[in-house]
Protein backbone atom coordinates (compact mmCIF):
# COMPACT_ATOMS: atom_id res chain seq x y z
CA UNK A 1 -44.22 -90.08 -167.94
CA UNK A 2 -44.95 -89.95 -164.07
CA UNK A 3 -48.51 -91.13 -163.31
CA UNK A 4 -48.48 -91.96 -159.93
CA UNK A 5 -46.02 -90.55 -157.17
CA UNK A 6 -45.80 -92.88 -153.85
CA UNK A 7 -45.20 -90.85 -150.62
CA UNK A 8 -44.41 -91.61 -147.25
CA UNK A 9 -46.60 -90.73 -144.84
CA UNK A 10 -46.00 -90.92 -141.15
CA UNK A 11 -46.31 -88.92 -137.73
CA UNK A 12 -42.69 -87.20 -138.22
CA UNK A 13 -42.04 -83.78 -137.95
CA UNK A 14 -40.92 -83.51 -141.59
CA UNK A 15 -44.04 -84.95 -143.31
CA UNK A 16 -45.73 -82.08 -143.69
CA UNK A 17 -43.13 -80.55 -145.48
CA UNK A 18 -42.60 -83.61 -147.36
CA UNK A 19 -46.33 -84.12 -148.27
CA UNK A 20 -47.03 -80.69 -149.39
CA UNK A 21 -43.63 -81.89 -151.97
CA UNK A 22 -45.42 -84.76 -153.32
CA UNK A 23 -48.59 -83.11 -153.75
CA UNK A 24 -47.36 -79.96 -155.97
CA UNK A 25 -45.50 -81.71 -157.96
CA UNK A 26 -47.98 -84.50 -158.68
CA UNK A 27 -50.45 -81.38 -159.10
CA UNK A 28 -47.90 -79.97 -161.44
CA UNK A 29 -47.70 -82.83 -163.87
CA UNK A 30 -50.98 -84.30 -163.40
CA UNK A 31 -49.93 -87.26 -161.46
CA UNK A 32 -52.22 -89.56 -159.07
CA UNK A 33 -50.38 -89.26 -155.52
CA UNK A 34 -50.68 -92.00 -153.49
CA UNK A 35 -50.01 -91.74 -149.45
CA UNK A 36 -49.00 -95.00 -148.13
CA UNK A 37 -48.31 -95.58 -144.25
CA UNK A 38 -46.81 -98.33 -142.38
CA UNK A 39 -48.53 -100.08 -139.55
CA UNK A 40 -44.78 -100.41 -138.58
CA UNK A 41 -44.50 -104.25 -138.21
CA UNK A 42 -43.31 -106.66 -140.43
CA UNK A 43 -45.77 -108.52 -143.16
CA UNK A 44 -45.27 -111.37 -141.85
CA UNK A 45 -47.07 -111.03 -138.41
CA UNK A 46 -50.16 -110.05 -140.58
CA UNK A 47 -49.56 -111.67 -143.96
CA UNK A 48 -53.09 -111.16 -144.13
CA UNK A 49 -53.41 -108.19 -143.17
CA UNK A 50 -54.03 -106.73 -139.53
CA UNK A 51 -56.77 -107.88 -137.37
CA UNK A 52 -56.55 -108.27 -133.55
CA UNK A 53 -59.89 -108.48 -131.52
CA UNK A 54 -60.50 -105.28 -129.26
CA UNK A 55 -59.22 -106.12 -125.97
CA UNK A 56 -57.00 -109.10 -126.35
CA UNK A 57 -53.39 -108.82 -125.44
CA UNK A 58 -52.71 -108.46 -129.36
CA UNK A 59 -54.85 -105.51 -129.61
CA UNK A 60 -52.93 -103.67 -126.35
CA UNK A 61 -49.65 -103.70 -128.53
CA UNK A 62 -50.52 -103.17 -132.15
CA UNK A 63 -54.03 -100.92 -132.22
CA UNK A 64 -51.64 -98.08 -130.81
CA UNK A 65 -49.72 -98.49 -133.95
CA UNK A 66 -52.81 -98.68 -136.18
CA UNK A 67 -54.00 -95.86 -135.17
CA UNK A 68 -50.89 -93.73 -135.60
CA UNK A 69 -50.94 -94.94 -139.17
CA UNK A 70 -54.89 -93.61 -139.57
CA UNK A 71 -54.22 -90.22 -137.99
CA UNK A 72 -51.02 -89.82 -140.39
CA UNK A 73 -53.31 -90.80 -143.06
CA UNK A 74 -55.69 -88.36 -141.70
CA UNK A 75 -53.34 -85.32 -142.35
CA UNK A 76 -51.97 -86.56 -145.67
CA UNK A 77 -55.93 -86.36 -147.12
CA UNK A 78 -56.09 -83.08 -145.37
CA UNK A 79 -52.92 -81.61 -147.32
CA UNK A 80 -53.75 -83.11 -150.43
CA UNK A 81 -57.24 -82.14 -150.51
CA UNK A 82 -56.26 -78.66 -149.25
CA UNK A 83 -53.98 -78.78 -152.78
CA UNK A 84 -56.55 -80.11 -154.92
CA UNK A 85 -54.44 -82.76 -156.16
CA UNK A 86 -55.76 -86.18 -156.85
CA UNK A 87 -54.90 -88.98 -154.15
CA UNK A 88 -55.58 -91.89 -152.07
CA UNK A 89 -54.48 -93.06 -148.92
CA UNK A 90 -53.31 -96.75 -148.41
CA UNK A 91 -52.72 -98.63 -144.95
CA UNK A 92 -49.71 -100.98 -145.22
CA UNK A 93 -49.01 -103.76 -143.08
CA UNK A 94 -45.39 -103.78 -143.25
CA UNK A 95 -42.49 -101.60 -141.83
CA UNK A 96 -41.67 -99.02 -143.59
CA UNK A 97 -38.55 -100.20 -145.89
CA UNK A 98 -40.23 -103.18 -147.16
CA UNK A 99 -43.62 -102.16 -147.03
CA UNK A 100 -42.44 -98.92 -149.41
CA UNK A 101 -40.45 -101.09 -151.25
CA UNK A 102 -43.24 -103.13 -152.15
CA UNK A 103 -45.81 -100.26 -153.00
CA UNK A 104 -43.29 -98.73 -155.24
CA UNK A 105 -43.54 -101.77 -158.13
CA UNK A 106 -46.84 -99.59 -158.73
CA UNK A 107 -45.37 -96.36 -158.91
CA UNK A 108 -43.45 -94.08 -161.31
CA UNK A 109 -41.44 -92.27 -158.53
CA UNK A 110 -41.39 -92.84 -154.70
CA UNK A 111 -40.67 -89.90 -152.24
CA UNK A 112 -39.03 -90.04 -149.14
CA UNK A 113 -37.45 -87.01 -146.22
CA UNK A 114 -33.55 -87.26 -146.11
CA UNK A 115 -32.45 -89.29 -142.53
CA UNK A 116 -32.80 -86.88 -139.51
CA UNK A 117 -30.79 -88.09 -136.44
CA UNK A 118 -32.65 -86.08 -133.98
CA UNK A 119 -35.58 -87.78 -134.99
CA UNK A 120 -36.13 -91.56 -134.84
CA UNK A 121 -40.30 -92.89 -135.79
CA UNK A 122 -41.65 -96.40 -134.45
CA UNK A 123 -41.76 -97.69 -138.13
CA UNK A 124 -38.75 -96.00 -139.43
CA UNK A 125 -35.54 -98.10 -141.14
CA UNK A 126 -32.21 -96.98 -140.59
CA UNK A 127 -31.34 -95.34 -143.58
CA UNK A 128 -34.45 -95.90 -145.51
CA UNK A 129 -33.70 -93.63 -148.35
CA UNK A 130 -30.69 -95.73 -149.24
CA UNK A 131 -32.70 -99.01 -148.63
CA UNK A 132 -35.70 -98.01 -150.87
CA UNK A 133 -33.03 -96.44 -153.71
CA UNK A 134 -31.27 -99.26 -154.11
CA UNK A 135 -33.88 -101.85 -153.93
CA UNK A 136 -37.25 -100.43 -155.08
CA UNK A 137 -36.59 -100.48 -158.77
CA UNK A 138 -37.85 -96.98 -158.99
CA UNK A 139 -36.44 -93.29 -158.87
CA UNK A 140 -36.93 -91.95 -155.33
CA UNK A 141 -36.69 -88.26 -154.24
CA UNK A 142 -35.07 -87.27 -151.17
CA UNK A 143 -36.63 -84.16 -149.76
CA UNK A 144 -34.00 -82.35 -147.22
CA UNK A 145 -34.72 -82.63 -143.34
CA UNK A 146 -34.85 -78.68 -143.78
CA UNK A 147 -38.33 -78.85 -145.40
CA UNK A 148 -38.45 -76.82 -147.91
CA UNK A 149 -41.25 -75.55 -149.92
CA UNK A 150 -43.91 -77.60 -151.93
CA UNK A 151 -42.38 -78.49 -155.17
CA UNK A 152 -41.91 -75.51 -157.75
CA UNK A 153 -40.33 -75.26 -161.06
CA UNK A 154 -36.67 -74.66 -160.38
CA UNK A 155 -33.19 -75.01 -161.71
CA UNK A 156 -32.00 -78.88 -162.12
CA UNK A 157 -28.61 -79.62 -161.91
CA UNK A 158 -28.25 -83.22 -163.73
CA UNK A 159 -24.85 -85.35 -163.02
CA UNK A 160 -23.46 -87.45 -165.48
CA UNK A 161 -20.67 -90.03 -165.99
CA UNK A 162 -22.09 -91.95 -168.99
CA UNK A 163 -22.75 -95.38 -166.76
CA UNK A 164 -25.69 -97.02 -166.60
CA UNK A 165 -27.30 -95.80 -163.11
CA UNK A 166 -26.30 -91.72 -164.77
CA UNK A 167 -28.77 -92.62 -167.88
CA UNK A 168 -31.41 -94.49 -165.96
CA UNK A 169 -31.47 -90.75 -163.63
CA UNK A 170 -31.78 -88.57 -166.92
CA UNK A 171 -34.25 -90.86 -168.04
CA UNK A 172 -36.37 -90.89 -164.69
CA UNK A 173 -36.12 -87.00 -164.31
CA UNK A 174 -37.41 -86.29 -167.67
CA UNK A 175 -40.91 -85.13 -167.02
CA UNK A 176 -39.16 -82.70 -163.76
CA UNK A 177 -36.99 -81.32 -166.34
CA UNK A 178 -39.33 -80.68 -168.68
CA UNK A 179 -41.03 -78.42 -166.46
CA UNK A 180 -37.81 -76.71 -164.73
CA UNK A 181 -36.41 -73.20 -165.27
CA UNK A 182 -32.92 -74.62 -166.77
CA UNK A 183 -31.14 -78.11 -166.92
CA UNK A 184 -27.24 -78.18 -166.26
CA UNK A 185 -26.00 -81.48 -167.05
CA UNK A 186 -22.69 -81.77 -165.66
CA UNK A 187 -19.69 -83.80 -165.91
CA UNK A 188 -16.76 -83.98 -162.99
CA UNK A 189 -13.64 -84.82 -165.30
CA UNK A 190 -10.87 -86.45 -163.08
CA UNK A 191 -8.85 -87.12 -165.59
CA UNK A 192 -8.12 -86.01 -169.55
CA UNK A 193 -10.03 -89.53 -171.42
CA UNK A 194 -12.94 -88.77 -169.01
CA UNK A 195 -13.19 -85.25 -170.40
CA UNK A 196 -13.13 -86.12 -173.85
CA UNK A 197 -15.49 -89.30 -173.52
CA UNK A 198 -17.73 -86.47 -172.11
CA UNK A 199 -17.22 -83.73 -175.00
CA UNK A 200 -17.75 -86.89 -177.26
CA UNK A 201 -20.83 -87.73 -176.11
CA UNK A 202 -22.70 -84.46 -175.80
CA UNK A 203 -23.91 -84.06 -179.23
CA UNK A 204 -25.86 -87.30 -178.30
CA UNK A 205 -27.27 -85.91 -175.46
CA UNK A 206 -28.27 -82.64 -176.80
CA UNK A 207 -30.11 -84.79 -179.76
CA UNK A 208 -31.50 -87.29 -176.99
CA UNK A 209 -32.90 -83.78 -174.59
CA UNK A 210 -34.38 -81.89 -177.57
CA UNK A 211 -36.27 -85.23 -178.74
CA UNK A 212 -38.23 -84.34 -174.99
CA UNK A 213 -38.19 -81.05 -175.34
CA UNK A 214 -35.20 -80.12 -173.06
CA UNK A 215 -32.52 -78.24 -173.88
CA UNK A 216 -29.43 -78.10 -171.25
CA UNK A 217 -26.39 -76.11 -170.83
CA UNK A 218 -23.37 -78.77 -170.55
CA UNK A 219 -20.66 -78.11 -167.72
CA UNK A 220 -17.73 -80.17 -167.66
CA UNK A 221 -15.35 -79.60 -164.14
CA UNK A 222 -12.51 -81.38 -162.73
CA UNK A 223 -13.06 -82.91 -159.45
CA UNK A 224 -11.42 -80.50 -156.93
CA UNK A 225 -12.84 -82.23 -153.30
CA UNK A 226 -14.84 -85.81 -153.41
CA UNK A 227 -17.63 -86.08 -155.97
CA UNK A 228 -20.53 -85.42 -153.33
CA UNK A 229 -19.62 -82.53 -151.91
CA UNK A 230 -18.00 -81.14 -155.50
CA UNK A 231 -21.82 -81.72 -156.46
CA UNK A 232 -23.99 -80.07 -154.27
CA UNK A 233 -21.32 -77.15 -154.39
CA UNK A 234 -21.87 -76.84 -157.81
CA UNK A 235 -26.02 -77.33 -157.18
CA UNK A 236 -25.44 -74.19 -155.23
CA UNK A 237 -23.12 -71.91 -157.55
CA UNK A 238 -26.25 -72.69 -160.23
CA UNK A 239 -28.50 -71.89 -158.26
CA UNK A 240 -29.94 -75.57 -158.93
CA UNK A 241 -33.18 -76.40 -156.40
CA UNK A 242 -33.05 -79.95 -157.50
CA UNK A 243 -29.91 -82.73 -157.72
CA UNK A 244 -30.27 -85.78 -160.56
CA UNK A 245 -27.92 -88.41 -159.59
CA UNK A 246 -27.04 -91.88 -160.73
CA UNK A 247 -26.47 -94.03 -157.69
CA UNK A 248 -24.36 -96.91 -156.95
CA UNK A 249 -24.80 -100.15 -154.47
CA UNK A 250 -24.39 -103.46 -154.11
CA UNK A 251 -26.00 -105.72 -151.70
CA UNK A 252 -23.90 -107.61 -148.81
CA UNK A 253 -25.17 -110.57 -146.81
CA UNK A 254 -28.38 -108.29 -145.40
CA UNK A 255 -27.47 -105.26 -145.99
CA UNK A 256 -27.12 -102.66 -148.79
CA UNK A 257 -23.42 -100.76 -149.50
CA UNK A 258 -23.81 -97.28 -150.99
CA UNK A 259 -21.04 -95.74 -153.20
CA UNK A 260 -19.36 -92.70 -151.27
CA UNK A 261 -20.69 -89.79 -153.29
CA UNK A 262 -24.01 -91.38 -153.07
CA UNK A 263 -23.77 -91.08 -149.12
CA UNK A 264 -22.70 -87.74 -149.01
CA UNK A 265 -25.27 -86.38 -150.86
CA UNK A 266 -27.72 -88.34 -148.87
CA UNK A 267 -26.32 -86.95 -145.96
CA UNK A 268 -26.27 -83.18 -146.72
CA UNK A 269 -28.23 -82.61 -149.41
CA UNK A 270 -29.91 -79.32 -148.66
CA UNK A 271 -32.04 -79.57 -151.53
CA UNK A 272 -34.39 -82.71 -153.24
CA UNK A 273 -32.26 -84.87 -154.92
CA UNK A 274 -33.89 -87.32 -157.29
CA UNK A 275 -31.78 -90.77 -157.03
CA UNK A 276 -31.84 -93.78 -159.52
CA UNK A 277 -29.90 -96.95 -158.77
């Protein structure tokens, strides 16, 4: 079950949008939400938290940044209160990918706005969705740069390839699909053993959905462009609002590498996609 929902609050054009996400749906399944913002500089400076005295040179640099933080905060109590949905706000001294990453071992499900290149924040990783999926240990949903409405029960469009980071997804989305208008649980079939594999295995799934109460209509297709794009295009022909993916990475020195259907959904997506790594 999803108890408390972690959201990302900030001063970016899309956190309205992205608030008013978190908020239904934690409203929806009685969740706790839980706004966190980043002061925007690394734990390290602060490991204590932050405290400069009022007009030292410290204080000149980083109260600006505190006090973006409060006013985001600010608006996130505003839109949750406006929803009636129970919440707190937290200040965290970190950046944002860390900081997030951090919050989320006390979370059931993080939520995070899709990369917008037109827009770049103070306290914003590159490519924090990919850095929080594949390093937060929880599921995280991606809520398009388009903004769309608060969370609503909707078609889910669930993709499957029997590995490890598919099942963890299913798993994760359970309460969502639980309370959606239809669950089509597809498989993209490249080749003849991956189609029956599939057919083989869907009298398990059907036993393991009803067990929660969910009963899907299973879609097997071959792979006809790259497994991203043959995704979402099939999100659309359902009429899905909401993508369930299994996600692949590995990390590389510093940095995390994201398998290429993984990207492109993260890229354009035009519609929440809940990832687990």
């Amino acid at each position: 079950m999803l108890k408390t929902i972690l959201v990302h609050v900030d001063e970016s054009v899309h956190a309205p949008a992205r608030i008013r996400y978190a908020a239904a749906l934690a409203h929806a399944i009685g969740a706790h939400l839980v706004g966190a913002a980043m002061f925007g500089v690394s734990r390290s400076v602060f490991p204590h938290g932050y405290d400069s005295r009022p007009g030292t040179l410290s204080a000149s640099y980083f109260k600006p940044l505190a006090d973006n933080a409060a006013r985001a905060l600010a608006a996130f109590e505003q839109i949750a209160g406006e929803m009636g949905v129970r919440h707190e706000k937290r200040f965290v001294c970190d950046q944002a990918d860390d900081g997030l990453a951090r919050m989320a071992r006390f979370a059931d499900l993080v939520i995070v706005s899709q990369d917008d290149p037109s827009e770049s924040m103070p306290d914003m990783a590159e490519r924090l969705p990919e850095y929080l999926i594949l390093s937060c240990a929880r599921p995280v949903i991606v809520v398009p740069r388009s903004d769309p409405l608060p969370w609503h029960s909707q078609k889910v469009l669930v993709a499957w390839d029997g590995g490890k980071e598919a099942s963890f997804a299913l798993s994760a989305s359970l309460p969502l699909l639980r309370h959606s208008t239809g669950v089509v649980l597809v498989s993209l079939a490249g080749r003849d053993p991956a189609e029956d594999e599939f057919r083989a295995e869907q009298s398990d799934l059907k036993h393991f959905l009803a067990r929660h109460h969910v009963t899907p209509h299973m879609l097997v297709r071959d792979a006809w462009n790259d497994t991203g794009h043959d995704l979402l295009a099939l999100a659309r022909e359902a009429g899905c609002g909401m993508l369930v993916m299994g996600c692949y990475g590995h990390g590389r020195f510093r940095e995390l590498c994201m398998g290429g259907a993984s990207r492109t959904v993260l890229a354009d997506a035009a519609i929440p996609v809940l990832f687990a790594h």
